[in-house]
PDB file of N, CA and C in Angstrom:
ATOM      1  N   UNK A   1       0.838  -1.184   0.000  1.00  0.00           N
ATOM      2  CA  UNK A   1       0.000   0.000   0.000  1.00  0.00           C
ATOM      3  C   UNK A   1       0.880   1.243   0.000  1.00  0.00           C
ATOM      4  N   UNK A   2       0.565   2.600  -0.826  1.00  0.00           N
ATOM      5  CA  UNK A   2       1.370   3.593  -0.740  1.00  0.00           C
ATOM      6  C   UNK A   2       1.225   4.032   0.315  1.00  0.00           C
ATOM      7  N   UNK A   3       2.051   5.369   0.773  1.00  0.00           N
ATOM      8  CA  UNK A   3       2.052   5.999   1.272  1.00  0.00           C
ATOM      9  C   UNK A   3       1.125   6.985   1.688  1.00  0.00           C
ATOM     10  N   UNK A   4       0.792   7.535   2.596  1.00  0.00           N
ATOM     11  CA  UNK A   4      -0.388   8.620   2.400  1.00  0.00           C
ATOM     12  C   UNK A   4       0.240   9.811   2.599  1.00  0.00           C
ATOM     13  N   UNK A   5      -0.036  10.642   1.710  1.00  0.00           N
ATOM     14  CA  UNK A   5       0.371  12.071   1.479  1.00  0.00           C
ATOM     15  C   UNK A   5      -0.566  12.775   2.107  1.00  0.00           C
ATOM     16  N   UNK A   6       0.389  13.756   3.115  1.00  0.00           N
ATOM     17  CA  UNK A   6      -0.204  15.467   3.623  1.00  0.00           C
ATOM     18  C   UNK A   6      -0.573  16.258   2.305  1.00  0.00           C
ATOM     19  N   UNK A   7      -1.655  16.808   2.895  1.00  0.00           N
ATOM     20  CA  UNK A   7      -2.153  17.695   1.868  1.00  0.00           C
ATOM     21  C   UNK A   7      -1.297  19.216   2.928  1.00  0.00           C
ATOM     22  N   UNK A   8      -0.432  19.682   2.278  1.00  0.00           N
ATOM     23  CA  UNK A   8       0.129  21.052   2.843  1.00  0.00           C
ATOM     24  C   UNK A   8      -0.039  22.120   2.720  1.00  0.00           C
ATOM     25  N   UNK A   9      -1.217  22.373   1.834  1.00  0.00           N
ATOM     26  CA  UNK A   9      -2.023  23.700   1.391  1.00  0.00           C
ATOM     27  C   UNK A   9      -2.434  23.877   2.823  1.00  0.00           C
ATOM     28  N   UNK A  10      -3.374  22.781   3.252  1.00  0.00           N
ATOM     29  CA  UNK A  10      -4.520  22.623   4.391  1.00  0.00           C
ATOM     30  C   UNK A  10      -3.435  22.733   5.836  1.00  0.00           C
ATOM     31  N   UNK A  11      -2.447  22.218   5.464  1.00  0.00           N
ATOM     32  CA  UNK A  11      -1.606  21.877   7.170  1.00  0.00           C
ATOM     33  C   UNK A  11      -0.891  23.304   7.475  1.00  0.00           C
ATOM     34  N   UNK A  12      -1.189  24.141   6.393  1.00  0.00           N
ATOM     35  CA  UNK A  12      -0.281  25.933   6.217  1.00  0.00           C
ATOM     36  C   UNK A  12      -1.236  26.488   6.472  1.00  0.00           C
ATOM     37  N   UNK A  13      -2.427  26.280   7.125  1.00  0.00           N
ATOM     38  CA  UNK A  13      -3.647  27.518   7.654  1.00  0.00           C
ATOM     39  C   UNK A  13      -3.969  27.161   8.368  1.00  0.00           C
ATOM     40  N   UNK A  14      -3.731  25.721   9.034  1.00  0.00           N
ATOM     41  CA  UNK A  14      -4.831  25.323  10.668  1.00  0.00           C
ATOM     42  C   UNK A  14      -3.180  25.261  11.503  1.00  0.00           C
ATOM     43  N   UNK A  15      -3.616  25.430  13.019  1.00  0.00           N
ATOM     44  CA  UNK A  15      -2.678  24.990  13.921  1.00  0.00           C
ATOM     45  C   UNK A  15      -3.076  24.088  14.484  1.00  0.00           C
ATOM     46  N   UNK A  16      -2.116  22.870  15.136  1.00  0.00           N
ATOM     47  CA  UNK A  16      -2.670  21.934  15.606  1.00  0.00           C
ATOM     48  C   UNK A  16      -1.972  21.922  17.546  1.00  0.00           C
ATOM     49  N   UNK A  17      -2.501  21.966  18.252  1.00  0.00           N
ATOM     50  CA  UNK A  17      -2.292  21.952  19.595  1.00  0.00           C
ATOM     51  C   UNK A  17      -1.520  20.364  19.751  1.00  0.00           C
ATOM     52  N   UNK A  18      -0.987  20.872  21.334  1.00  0.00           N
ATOM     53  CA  UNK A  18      -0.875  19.617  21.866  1.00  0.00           C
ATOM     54  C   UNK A  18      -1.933  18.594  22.399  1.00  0.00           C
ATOM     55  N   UNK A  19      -2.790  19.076  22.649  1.00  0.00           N
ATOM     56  CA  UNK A  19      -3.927  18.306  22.654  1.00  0.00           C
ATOM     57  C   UNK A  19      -4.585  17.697  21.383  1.00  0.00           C
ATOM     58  N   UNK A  20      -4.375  17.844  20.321  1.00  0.00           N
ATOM     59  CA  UNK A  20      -4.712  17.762  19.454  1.00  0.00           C
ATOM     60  C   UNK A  20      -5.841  18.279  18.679  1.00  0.00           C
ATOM     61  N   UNK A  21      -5.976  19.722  19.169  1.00  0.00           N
ATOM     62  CA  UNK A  21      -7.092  20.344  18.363  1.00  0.00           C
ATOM     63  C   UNK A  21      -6.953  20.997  17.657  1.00  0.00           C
ATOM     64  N   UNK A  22      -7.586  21.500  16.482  1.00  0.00           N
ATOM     65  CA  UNK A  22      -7.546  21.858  14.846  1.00  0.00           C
ATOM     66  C   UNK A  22      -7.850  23.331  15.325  1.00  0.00           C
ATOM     67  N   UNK A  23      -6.808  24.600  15.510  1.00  0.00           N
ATOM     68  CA  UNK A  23      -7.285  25.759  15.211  1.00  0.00           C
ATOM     69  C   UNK A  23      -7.305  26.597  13.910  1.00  0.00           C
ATOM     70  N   UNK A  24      -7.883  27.402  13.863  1.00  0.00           N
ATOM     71  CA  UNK A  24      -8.217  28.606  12.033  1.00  0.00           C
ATOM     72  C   UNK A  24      -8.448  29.668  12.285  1.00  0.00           C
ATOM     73  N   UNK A  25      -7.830  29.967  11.617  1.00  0.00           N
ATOM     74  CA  UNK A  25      -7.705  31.476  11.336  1.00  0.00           C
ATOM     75  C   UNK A  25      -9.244  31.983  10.727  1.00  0.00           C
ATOM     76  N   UNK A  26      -9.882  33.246  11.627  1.00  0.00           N
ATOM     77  CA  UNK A  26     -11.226  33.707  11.213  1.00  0.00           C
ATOM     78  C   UNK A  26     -10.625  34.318   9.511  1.00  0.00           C
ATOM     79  N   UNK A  27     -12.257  34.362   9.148  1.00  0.00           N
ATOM     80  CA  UNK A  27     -12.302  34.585   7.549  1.00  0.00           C
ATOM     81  C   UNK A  27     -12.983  35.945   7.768  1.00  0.00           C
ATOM     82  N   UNK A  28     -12.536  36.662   6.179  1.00  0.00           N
ATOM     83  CA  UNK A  28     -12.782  37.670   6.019  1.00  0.00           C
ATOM     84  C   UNK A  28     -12.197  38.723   6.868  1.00  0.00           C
ATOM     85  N   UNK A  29     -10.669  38.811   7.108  1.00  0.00           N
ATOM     86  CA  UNK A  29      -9.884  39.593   7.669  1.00  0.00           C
ATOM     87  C   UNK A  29      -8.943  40.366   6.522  1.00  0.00           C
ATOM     88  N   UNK A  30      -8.733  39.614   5.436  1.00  0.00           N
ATOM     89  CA  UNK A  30      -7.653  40.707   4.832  1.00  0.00           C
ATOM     90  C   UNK A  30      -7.740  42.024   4.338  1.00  0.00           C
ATOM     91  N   UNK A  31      -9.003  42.270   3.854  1.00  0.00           N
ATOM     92  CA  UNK A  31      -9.379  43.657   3.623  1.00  0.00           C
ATOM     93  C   UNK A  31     -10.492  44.190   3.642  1.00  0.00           C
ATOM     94  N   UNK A  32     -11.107  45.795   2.904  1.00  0.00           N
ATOM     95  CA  UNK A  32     -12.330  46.078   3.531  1.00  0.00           C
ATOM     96  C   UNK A  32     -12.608  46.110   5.063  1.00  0.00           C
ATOM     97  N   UNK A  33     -11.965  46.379   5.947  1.00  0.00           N
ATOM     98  CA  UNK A  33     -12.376  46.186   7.134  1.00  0.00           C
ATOM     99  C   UNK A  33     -12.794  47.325   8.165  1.00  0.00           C
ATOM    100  N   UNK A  34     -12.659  48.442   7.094  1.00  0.00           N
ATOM    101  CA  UNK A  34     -12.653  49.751   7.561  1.00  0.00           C
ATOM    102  C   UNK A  34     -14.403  49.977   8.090  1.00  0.00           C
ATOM    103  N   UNK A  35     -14.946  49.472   7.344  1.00  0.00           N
ATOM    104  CA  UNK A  35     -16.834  49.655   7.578  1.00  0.00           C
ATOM    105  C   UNK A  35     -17.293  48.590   8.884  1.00  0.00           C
ATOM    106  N   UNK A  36     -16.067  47.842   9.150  1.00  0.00           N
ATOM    107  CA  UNK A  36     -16.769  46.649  10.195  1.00  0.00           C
ATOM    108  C   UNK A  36     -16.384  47.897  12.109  1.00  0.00           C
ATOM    109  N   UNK A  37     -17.218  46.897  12.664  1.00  0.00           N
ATOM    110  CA  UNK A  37     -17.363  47.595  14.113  1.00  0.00           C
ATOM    111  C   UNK A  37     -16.200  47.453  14.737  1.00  0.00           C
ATOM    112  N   UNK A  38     -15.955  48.031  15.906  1.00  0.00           N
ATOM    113  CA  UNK A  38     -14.455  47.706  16.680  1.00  0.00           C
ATOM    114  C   UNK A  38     -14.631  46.172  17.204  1.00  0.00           C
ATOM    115  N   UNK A  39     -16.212  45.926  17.798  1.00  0.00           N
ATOM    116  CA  UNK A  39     -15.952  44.240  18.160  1.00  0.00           C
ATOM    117  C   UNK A  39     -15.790  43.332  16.913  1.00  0.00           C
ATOM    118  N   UNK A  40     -16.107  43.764  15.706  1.00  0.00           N
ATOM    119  CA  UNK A  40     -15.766  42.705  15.167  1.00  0.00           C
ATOM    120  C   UNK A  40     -14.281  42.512  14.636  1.00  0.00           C
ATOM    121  N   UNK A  41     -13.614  43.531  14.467  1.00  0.00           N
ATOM    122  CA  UNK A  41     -12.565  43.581  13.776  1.00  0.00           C
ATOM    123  C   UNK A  41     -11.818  43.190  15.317  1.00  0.00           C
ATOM    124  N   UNK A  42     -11.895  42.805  16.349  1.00  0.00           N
ATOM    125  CA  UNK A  42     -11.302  42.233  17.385  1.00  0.00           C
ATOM    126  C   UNK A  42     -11.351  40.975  17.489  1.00  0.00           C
ATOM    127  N   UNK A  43     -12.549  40.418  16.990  1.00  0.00           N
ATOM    128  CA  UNK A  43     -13.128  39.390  16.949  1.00  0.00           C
ATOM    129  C   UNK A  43     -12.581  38.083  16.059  1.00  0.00           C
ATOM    130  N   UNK A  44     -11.921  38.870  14.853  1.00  0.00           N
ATOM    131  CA  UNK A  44     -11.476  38.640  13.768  1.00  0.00           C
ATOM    132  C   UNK A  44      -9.876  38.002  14.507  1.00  0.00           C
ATOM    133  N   UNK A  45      -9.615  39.079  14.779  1.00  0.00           N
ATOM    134  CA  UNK A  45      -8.011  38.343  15.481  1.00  0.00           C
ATOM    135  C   UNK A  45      -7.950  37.322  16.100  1.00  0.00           C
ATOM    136  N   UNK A  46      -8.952  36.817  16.417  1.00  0.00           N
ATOM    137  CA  UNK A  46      -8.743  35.179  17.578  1.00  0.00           C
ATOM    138  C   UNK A  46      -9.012  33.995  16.722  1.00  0.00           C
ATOM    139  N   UNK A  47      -8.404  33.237  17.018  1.00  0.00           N
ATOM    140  CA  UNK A  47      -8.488  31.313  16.280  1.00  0.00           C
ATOM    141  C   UNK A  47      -9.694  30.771  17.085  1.00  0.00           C
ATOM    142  N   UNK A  48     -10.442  30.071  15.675  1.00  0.00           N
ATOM    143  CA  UNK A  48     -11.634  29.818  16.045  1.00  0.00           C
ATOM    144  C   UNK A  48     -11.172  28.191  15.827  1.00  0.00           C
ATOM    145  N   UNK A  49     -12.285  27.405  16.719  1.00  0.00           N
ATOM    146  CA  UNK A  49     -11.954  25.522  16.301  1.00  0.00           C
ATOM    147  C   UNK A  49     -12.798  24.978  14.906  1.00  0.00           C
ATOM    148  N   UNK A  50     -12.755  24.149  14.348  1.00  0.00           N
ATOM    149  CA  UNK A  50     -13.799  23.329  14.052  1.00  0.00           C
ATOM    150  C   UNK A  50     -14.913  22.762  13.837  1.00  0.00           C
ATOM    151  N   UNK A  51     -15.827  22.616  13.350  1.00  0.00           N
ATOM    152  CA  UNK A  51     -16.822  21.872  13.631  1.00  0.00           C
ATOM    153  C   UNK A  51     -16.698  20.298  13.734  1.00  0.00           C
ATOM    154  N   UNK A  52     -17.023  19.567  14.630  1.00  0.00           N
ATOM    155  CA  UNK A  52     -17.127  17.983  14.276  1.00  0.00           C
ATOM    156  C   UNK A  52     -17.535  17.206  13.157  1.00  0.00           C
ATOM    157  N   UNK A  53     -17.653  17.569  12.637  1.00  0.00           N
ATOM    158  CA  UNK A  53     -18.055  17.297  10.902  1.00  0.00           C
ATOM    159  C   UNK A  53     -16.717  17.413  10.111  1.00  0.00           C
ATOM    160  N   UNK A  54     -16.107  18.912  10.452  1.00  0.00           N
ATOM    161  CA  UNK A  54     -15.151  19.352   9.674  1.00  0.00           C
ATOM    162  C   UNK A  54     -13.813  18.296  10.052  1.00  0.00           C
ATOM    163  N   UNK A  55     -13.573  18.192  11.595  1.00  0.00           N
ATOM    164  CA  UNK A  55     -12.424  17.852  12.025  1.00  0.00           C
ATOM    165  C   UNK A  55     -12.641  16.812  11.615  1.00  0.00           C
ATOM    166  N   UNK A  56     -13.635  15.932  11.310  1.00  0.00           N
ATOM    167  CA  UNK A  56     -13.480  14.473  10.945  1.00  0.00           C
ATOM    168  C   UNK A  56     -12.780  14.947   9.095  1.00  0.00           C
ATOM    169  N   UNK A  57     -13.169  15.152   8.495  1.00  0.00           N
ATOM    170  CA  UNK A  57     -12.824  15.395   7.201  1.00  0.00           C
ATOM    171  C   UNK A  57     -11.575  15.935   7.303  1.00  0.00           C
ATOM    172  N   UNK A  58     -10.969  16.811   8.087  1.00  0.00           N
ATOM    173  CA  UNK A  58      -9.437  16.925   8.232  1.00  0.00           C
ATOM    174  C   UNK A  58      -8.823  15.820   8.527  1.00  0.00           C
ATOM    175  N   UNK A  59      -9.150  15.140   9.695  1.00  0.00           N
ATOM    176  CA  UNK A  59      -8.287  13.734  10.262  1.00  0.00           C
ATOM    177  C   UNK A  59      -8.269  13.033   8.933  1.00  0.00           C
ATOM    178  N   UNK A  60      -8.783  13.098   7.723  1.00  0.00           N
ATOM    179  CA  UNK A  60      -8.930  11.768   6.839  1.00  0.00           C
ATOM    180  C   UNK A  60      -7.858  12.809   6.146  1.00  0.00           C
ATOM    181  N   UNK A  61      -7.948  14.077   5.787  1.00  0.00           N
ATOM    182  CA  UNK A  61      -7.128  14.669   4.746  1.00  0.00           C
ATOM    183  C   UNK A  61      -4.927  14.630   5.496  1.00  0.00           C
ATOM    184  N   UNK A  62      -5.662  14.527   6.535  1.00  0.00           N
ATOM    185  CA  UNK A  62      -3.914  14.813   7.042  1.00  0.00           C
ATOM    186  C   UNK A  62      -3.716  13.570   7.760  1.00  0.00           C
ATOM    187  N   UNK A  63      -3.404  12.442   7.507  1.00  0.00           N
ATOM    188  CA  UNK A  63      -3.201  11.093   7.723  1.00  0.00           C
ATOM    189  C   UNK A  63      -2.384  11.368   8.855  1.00  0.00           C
ATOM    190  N   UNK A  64      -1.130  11.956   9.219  1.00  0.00           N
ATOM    191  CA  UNK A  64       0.045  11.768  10.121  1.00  0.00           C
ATOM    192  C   UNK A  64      -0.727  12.775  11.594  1.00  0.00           C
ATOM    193  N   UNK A  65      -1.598  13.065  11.391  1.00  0.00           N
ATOM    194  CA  UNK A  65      -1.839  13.734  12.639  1.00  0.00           C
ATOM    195  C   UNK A  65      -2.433  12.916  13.658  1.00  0.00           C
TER     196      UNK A  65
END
C-alpha cells in the first residue's frame, strides 16, 4: 500500500495543539475592514476551532496527525 500524502495547502492555515485540536484562522480579515465595528474587527483576530463534521474530514485529509 502507498504511502499517504499530507495535503500542505490545508496543514499551512490550521494549527494543531498539543492536545490535538484543529485551530483557524477567522475569515474575512484581509481587507475592507474599515466599515466593520471595533468588536468585530477584534473578533477577527482570535483562532476559532472546528466543527465535528469538519475535524473528521481533516483527520482523513492529514493522515500523520
Amino acid at each position: 500500500m502507498p504511502k499517504l500524502k499530507t495535503r500542505k495547502a490545508l496543514l499551512k492555515r490550521i494549527k494543531i495543539t498539543g492536545g490535538k485540536k484543529i485551530l483557524r484562522r477567522k475569515v474575512h480579515q484581509s481587507h475592507f475592514n474599515a466599515k466593520d465595528s471595533g468588536s468585530q474587527t477584534r473578533n477577527k483576530r482570535k483562532t476559532s476551532s472546528f466543527l465535528p463534521v469538519d475535524r473528521k474530514i481533516i483527520k482523513k485529509v492529514l493522515p500523520q496527525i
